[in-house]
PDB file of N, CA and C in Angstrom:
ATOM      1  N   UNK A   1      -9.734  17.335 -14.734  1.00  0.00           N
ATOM      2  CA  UNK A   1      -9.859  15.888 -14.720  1.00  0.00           C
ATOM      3  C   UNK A   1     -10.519  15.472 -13.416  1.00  0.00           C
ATOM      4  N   UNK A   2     -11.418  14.607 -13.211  1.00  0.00           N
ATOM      5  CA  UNK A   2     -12.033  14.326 -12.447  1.00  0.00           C
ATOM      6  C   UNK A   2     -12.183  12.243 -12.148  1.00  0.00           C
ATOM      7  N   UNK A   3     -11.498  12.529 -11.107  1.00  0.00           N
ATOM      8  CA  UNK A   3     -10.892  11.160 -10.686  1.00  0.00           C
ATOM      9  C   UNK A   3     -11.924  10.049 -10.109  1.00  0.00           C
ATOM     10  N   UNK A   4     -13.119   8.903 -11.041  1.00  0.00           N
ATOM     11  CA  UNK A   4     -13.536   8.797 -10.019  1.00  0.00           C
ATOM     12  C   UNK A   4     -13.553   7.759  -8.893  1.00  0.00           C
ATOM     13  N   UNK A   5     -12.368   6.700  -9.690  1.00  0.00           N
ATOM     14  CA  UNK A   5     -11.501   5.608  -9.108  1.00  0.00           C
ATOM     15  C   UNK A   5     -10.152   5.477  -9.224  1.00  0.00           C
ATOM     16  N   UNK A   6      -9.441   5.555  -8.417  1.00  0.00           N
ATOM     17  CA  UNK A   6      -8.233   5.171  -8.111  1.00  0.00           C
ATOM     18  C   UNK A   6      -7.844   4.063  -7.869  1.00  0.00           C
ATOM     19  N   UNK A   7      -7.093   2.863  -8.437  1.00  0.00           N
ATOM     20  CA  UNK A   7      -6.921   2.031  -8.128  1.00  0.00           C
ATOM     21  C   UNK A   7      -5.430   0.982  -7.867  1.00  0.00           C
ATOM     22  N   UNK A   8      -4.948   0.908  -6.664  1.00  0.00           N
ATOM     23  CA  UNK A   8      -3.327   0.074  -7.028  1.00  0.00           C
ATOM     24  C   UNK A   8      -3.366  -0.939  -6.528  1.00  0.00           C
ATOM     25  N   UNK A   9      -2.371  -1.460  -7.735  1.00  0.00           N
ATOM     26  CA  UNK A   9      -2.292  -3.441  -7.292  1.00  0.00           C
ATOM     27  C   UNK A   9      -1.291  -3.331  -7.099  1.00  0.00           C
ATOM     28  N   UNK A  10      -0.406  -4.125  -6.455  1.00  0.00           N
ATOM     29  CA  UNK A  10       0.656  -4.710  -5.764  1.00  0.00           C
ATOM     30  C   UNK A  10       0.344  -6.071  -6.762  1.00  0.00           C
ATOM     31  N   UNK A  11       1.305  -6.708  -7.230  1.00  0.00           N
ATOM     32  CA  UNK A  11       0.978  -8.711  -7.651  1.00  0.00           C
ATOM     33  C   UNK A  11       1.778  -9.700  -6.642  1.00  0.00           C
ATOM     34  N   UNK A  12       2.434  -8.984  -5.894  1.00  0.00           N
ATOM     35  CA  UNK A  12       3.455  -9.328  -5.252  1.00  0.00           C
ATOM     36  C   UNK A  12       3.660  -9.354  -3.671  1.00  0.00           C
ATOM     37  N   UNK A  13       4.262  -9.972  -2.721  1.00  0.00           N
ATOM     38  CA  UNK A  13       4.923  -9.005  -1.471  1.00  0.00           C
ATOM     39  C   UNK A  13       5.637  -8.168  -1.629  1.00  0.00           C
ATOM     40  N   UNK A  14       5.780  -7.379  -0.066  1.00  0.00           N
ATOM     41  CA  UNK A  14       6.582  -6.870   0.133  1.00  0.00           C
ATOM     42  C   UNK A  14       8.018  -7.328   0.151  1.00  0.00           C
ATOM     43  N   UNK A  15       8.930  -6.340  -1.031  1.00  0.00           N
ATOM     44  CA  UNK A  15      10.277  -6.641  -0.989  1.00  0.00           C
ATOM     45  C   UNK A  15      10.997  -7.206   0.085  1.00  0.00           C
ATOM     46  N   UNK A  16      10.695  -6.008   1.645  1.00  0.00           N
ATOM     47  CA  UNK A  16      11.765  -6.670   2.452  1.00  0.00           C
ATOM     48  C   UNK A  16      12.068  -8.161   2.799  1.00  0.00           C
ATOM     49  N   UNK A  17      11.288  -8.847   2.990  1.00  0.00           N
ATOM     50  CA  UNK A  17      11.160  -9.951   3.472  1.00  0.00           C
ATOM     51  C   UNK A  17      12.105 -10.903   2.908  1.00  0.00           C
ATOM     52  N   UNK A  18      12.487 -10.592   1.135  1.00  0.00           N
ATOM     53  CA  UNK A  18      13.568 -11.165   0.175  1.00  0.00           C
ATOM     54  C   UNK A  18      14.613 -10.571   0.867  1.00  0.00           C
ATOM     55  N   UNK A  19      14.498  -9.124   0.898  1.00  0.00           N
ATOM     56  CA  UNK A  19      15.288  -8.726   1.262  1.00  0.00           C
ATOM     57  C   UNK A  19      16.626  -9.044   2.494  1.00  0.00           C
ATOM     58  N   UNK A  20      15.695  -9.124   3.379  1.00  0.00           N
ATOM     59  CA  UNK A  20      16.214 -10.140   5.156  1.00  0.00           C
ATOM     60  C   UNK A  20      16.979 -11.614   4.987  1.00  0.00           C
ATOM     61  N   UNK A  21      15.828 -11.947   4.526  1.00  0.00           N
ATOM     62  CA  UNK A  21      16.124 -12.931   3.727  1.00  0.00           C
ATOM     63  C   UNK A  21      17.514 -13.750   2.979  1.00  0.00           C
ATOM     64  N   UNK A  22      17.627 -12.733   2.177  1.00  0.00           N
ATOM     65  CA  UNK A  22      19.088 -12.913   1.613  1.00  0.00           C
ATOM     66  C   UNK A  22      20.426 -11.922   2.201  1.00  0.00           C
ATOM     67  N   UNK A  23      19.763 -11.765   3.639  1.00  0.00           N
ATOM     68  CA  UNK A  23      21.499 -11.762   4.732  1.00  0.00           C
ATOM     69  C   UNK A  23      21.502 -10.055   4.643  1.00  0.00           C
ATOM     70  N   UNK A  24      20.188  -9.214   3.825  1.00  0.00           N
ATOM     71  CA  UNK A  24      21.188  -7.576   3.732  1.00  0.00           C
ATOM     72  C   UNK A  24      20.414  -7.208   4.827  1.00  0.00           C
ATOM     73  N   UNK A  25      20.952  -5.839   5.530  1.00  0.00           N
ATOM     74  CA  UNK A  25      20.445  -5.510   6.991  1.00  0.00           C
ATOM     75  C   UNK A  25      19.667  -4.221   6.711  1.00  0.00           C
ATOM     76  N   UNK A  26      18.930  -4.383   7.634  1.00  0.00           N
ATOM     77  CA  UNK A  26      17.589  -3.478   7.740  1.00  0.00           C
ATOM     78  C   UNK A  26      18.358  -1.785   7.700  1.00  0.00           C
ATOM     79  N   UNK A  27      17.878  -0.996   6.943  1.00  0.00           N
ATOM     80  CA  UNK A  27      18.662   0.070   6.381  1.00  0.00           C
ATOM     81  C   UNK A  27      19.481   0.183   5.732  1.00  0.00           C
ATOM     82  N   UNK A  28      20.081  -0.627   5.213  1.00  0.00           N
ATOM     83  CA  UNK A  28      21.165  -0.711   4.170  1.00  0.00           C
ATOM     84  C   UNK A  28      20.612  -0.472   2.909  1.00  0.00           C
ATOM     85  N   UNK A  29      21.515  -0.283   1.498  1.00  0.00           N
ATOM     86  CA  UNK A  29      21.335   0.350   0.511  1.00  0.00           C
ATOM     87  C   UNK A  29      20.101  -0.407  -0.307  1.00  0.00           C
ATOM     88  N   UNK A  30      20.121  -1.721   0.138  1.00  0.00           N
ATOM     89  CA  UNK A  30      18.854  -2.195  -0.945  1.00  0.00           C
ATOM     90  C   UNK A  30      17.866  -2.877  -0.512  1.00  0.00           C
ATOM     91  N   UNK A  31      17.853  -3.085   0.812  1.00  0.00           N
ATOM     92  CA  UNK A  31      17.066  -3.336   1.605  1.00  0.00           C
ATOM     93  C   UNK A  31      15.905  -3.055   1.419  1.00  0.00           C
ATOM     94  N   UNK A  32      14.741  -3.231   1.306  1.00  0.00           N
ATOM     95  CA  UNK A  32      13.428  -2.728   1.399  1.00  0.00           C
ATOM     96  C   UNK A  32      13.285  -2.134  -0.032  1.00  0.00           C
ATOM     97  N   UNK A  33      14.536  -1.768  -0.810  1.00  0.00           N
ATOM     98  CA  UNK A  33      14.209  -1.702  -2.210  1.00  0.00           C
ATOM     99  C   UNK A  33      13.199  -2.354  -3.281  1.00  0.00           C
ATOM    100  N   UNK A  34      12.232  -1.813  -3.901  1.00  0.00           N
ATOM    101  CA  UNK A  34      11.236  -2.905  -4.798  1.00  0.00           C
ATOM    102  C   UNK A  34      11.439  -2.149  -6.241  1.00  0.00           C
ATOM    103  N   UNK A  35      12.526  -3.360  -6.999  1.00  0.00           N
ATOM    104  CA  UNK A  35      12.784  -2.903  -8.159  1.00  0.00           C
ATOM    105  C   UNK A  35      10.949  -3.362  -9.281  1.00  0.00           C
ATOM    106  N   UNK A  36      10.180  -3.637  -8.852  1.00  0.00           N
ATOM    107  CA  UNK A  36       8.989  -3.425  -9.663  1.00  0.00           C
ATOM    108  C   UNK A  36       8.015  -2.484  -9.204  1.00  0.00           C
ATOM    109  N   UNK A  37       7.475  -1.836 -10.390  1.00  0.00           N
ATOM    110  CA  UNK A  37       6.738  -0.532 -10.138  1.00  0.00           C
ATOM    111  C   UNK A  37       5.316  -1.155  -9.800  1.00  0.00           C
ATOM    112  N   UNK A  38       4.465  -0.131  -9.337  1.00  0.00           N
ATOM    113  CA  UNK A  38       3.090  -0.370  -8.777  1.00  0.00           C
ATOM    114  C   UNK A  38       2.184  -0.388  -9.857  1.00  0.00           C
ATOM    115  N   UNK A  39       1.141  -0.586  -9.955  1.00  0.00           N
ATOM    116  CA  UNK A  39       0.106  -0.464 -11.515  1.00  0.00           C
ATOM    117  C   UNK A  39      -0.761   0.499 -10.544  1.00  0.00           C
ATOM    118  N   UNK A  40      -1.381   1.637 -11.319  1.00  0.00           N
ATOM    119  CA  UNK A  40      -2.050   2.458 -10.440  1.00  0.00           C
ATOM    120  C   UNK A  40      -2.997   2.691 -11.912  1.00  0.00           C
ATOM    121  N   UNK A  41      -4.508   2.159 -11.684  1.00  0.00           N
ATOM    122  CA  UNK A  41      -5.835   2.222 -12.851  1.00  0.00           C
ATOM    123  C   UNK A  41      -6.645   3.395 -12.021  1.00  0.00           C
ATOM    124  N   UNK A  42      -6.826   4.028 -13.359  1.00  0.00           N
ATOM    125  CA  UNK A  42      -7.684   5.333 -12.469  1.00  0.00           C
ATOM    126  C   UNK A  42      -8.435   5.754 -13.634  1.00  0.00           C
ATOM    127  N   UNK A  43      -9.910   5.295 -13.290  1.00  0.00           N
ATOM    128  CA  UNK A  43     -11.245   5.446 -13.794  1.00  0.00           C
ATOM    129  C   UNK A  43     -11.561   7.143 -13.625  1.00  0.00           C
ATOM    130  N   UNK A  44     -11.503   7.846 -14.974  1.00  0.00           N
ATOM    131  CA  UNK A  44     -12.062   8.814 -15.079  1.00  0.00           C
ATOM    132  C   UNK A  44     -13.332   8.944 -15.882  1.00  0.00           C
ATOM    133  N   UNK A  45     -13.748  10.342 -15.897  1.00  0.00           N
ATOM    134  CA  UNK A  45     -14.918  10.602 -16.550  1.00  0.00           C
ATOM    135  C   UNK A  45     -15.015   9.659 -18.155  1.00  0.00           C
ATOM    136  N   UNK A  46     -13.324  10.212 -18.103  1.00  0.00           N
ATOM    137  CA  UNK A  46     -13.231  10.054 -20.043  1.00  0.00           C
ATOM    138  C   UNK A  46     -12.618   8.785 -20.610  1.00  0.00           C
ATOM    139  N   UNK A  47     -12.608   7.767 -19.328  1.00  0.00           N
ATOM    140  CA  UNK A  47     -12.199   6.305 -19.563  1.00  0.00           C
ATOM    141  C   UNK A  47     -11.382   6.058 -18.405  1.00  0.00           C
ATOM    142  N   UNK A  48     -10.464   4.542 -18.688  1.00  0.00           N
ATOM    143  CA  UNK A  48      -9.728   4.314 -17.984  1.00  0.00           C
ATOM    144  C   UNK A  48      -8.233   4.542 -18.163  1.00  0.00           C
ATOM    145  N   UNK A  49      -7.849   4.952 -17.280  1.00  0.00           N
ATOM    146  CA  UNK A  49      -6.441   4.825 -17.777  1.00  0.00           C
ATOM    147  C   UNK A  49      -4.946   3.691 -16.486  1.00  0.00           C
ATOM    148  N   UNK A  50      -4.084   3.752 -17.055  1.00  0.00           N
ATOM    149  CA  UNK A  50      -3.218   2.984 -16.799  1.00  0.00           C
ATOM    150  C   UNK A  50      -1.868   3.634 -16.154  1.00  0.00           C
ATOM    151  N   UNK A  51      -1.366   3.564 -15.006  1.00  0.00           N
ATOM    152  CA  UNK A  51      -0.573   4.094 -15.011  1.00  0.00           C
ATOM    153  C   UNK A  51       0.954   3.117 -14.337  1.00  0.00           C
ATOM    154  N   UNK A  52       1.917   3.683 -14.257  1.00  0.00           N
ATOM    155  CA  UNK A  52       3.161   3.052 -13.230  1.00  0.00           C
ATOM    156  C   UNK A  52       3.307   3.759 -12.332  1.00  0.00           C
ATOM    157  N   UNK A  53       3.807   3.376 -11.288  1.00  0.00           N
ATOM    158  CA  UNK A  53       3.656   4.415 -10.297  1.00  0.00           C
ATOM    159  C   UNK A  53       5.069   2.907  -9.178  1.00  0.00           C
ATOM    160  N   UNK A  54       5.957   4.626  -8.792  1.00  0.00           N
ATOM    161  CA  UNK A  54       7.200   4.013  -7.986  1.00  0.00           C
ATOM    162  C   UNK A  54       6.874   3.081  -6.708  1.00  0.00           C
ATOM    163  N   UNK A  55       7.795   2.314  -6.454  1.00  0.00           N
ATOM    164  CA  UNK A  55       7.121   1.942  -5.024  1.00  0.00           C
ATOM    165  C   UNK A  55       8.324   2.479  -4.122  1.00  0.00           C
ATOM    166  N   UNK A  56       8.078   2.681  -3.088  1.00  0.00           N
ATOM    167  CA  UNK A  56       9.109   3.299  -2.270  1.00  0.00           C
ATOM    168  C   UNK A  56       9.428   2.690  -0.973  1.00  0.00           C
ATOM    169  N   UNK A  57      10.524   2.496  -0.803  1.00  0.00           N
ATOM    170  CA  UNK A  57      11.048   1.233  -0.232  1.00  0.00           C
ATOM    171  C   UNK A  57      10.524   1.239   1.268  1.00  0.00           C
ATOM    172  N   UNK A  58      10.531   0.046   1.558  1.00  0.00           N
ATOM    173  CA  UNK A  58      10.137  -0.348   2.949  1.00  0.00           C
ATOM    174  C   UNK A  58      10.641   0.253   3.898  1.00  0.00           C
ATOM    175  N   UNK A  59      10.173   0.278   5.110  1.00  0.00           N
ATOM    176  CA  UNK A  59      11.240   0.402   6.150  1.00  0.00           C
ATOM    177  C   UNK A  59      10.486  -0.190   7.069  1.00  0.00           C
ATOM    178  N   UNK A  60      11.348  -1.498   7.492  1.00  0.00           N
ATOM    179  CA  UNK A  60      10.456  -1.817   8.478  1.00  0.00           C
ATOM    180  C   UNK A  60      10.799  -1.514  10.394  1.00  0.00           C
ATOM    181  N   UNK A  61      12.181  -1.174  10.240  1.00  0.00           N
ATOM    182  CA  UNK A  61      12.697  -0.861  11.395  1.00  0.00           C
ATOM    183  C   UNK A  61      12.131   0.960  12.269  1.00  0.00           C
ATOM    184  N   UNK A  62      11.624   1.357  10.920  1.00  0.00           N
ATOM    185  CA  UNK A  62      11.051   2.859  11.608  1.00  0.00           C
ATOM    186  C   UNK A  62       9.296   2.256  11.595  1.00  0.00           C
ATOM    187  N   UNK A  63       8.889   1.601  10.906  1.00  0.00           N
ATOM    188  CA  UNK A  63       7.770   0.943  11.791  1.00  0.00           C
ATOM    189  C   UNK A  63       7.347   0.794  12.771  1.00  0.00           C
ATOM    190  N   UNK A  64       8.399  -0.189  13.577  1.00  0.00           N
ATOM    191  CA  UNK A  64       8.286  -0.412  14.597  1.00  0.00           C
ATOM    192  C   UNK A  64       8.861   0.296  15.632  1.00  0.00           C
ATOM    193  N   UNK A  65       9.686   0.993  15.111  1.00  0.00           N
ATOM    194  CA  UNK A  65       9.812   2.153  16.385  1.00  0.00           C
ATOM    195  C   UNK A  65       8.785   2.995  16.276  1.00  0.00           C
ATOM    196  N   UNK A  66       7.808   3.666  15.222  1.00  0.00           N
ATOM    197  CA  UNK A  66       6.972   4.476  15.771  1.00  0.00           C
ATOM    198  C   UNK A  66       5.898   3.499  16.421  1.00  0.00           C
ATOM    199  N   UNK A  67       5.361   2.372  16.233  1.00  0.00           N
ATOM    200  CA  UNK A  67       4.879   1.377  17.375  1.00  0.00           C
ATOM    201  C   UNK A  67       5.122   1.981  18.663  1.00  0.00           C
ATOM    202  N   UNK A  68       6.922   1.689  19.083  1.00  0.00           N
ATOM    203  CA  UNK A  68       7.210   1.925  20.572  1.00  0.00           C
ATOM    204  C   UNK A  68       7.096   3.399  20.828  1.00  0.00           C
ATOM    205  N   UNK A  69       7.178   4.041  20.209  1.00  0.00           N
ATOM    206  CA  UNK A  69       6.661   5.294  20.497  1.00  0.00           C
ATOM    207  C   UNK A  69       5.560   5.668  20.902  1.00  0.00           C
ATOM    208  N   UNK A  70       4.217   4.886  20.508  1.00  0.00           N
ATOM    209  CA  UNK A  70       3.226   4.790  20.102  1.00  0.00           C
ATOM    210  C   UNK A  70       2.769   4.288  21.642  1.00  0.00           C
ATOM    211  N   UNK A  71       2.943   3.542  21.378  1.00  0.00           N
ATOM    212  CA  UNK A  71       2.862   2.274  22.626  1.00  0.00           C
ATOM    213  C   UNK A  71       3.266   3.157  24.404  1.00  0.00           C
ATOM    214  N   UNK A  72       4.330   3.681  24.646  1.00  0.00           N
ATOM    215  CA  UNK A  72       5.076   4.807  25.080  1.00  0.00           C
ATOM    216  C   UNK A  72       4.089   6.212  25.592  1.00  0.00           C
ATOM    217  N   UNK A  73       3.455   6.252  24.793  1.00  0.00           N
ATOM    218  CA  UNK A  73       2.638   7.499  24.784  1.00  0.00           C
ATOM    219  C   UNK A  73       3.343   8.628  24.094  1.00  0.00           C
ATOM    220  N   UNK A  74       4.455   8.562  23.375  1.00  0.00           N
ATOM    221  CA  UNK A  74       5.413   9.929  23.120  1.00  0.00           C
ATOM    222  C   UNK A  74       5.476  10.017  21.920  1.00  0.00           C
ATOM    223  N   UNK A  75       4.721   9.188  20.849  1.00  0.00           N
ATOM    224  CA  UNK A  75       4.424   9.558  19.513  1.00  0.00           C
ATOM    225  C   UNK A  75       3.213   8.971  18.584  1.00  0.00           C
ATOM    226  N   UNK A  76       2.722   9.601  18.201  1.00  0.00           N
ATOM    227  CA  UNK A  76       1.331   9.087  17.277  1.00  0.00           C
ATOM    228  C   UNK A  76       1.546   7.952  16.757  1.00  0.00           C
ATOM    229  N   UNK A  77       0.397   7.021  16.715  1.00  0.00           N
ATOM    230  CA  UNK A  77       0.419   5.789  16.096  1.00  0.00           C
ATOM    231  C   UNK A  77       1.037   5.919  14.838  1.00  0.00           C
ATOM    232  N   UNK A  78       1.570   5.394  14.281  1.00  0.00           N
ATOM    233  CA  UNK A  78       1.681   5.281  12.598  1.00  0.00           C
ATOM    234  C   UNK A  78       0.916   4.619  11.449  1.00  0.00           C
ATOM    235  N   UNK A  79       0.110   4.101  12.175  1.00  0.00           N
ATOM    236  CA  UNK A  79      -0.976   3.865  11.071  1.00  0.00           C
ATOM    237  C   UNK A  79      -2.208   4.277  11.992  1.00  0.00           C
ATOM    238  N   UNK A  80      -3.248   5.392  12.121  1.00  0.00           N
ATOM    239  CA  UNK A  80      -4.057   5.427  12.735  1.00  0.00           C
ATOM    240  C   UNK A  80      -5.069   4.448  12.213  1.00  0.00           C
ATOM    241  N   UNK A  81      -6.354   4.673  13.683  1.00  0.00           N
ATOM    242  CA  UNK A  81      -7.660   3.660  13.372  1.00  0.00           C
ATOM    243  C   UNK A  81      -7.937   3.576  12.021  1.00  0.00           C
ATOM    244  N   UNK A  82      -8.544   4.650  11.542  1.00  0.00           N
ATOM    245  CA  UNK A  82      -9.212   5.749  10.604  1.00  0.00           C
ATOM    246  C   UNK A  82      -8.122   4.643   9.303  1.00  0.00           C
ATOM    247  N   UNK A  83      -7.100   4.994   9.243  1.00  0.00           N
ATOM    248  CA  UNK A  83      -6.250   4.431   8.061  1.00  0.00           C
ATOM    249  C   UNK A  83      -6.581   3.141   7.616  1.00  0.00           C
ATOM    250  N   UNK A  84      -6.657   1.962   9.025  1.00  0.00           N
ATOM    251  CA  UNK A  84      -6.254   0.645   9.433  1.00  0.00           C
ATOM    252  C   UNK A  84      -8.054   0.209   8.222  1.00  0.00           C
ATOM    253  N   UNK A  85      -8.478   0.680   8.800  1.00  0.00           N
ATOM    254  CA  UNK A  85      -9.813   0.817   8.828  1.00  0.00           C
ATOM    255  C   UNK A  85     -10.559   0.470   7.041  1.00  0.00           C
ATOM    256  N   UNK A  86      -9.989   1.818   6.611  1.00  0.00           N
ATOM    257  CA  UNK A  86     -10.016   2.112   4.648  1.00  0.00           C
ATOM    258  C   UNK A  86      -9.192   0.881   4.147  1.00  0.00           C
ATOM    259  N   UNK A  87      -8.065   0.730   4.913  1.00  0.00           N
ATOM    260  CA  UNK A  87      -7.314  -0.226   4.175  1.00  0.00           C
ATOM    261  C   UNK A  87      -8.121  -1.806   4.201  1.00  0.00           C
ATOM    262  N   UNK A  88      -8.747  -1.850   5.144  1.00  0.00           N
ATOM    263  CA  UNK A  88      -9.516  -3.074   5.290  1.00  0.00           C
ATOM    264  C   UNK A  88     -10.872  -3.146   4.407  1.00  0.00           C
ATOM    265  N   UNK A  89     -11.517  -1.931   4.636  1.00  0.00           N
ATOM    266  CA  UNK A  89     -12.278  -1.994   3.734  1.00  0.00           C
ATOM    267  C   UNK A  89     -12.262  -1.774   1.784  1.00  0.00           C
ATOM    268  N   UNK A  90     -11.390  -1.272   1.796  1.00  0.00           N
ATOM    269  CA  UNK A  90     -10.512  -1.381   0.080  1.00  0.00           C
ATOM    270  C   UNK A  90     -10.127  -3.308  -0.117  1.00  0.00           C
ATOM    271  N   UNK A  91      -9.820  -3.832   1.106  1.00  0.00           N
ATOM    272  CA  UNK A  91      -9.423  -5.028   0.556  1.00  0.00           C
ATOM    273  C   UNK A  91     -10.789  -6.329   0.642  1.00  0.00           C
ATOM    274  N   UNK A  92     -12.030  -5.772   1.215  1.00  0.00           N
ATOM    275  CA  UNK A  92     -13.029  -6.485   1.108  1.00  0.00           C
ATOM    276  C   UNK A  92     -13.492  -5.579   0.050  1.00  0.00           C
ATOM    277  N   UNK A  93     -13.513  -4.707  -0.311  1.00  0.00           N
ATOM    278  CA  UNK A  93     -14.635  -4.006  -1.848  1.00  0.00           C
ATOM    279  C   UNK A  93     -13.440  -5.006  -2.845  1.00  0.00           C
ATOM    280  N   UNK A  94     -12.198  -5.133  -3.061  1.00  0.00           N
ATOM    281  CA  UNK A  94     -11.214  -5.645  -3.847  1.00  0.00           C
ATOM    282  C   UNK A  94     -11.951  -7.222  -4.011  1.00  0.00           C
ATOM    283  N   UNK A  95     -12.297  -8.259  -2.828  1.00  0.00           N
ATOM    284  CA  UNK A  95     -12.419  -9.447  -2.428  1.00  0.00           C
ATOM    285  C   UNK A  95     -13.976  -9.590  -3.530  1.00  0.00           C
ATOM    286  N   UNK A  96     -14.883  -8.615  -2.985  1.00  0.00           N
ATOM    287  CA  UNK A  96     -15.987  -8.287  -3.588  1.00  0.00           C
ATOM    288  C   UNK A  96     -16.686  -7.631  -4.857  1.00  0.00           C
ATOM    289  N   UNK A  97     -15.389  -7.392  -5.613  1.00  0.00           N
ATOM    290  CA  UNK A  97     -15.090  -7.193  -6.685  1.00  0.00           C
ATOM    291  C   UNK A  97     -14.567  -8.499  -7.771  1.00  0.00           C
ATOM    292  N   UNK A  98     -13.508  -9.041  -7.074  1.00  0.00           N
ATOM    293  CA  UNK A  98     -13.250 -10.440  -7.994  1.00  0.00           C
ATOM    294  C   UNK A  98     -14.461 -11.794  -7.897  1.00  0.00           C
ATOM    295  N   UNK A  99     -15.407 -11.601  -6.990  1.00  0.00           N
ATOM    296  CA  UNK A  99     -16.204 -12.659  -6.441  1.00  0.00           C
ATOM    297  C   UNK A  99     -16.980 -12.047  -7.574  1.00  0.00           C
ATOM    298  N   UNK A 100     -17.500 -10.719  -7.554  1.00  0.00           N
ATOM    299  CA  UNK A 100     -18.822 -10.719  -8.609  1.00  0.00           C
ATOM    300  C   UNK A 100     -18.449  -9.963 -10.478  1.00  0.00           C
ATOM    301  N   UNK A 101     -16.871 -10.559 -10.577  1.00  0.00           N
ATOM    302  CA  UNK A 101     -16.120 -10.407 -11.324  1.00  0.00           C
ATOM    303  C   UNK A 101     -16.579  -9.080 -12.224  1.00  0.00           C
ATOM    304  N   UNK A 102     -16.693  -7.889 -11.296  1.00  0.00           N
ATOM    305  CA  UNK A 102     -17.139  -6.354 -11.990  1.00  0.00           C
ATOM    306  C   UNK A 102     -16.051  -5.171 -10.835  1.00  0.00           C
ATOM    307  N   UNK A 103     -16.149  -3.887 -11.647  1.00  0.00           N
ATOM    308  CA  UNK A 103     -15.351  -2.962 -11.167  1.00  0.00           C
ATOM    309  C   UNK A 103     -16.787  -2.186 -10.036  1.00  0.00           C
ATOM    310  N   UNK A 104     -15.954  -1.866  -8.656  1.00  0.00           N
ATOM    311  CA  UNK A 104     -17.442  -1.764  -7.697  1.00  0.00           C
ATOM    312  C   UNK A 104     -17.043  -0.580  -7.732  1.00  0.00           C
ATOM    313  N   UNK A 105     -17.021   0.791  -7.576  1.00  0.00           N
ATOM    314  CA  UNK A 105     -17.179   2.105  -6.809  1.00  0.00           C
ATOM    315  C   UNK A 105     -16.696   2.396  -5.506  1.00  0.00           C
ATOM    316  N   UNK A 106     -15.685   3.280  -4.980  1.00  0.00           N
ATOM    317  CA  UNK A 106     -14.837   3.117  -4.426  1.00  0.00           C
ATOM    318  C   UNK A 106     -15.693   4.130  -3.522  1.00  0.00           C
ATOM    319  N   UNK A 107     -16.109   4.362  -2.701  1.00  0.00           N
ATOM    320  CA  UNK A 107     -16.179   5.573  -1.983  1.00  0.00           C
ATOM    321  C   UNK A 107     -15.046   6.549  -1.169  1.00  0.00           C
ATOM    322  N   UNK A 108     -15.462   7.739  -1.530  1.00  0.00           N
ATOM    323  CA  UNK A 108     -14.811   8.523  -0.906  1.00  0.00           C
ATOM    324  C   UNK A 108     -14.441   8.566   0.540  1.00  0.00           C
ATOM    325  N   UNK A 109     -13.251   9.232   1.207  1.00  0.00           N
ATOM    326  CA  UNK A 109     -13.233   8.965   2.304  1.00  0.00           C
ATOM    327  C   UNK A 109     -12.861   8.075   3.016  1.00  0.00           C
TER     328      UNK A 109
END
């Protein structure tokens, strides 16, 4: 099988924020929990297909400690440049996709 778009939507935020929100504490059992699954479309050779795909819960408190770590000098960023980077550009090909209301080509990398 030969993959040649991958694609996931979120329709939503991020859970935690409900989460905080309604008084439960950062690490606790349902915290950062997202009882809705992800939609993950993945354009192959032989069509499109559809998939669900888990979401896996937040954490926003080890976030920000690898930040201070980060920050510190005593542990790798947690989201490097390189990452920050794809993710920005996935969300302007996304922007540039609904503007010229067609599916664009994702590049590799």
């Amino acid at each position: 099988m030969t993959v040649n778009t991958a694609l996931g939507v979120r329709l939503r935020l991020d859970s935690q924020e409900d989460s905080l929100k309604a008084g439960e504490r950062p690490g606790g059992p349902c915290c950062g929990a997202d009882k809705q699954d992800g939609v993950l479309t993945l354009i192959e050779d032989s069509g499109r297909r559809v998939a669900s795909q888990p979401t896996l819960p937040g954490n926003y408190p080890a976030y920000y400690q690898g930040i201070h770590g980060a920050v510190r000098g005593a542990a790798p960023n947690p989201v490097p440049a390189e990452e920050a980077i794809r993710v920005m550009e996935l969300i302007e090909l996304g922007i540039k996709s609904t503007e010229q209301r067609k599916t664009l080509p994702v590049k590799n990398g």
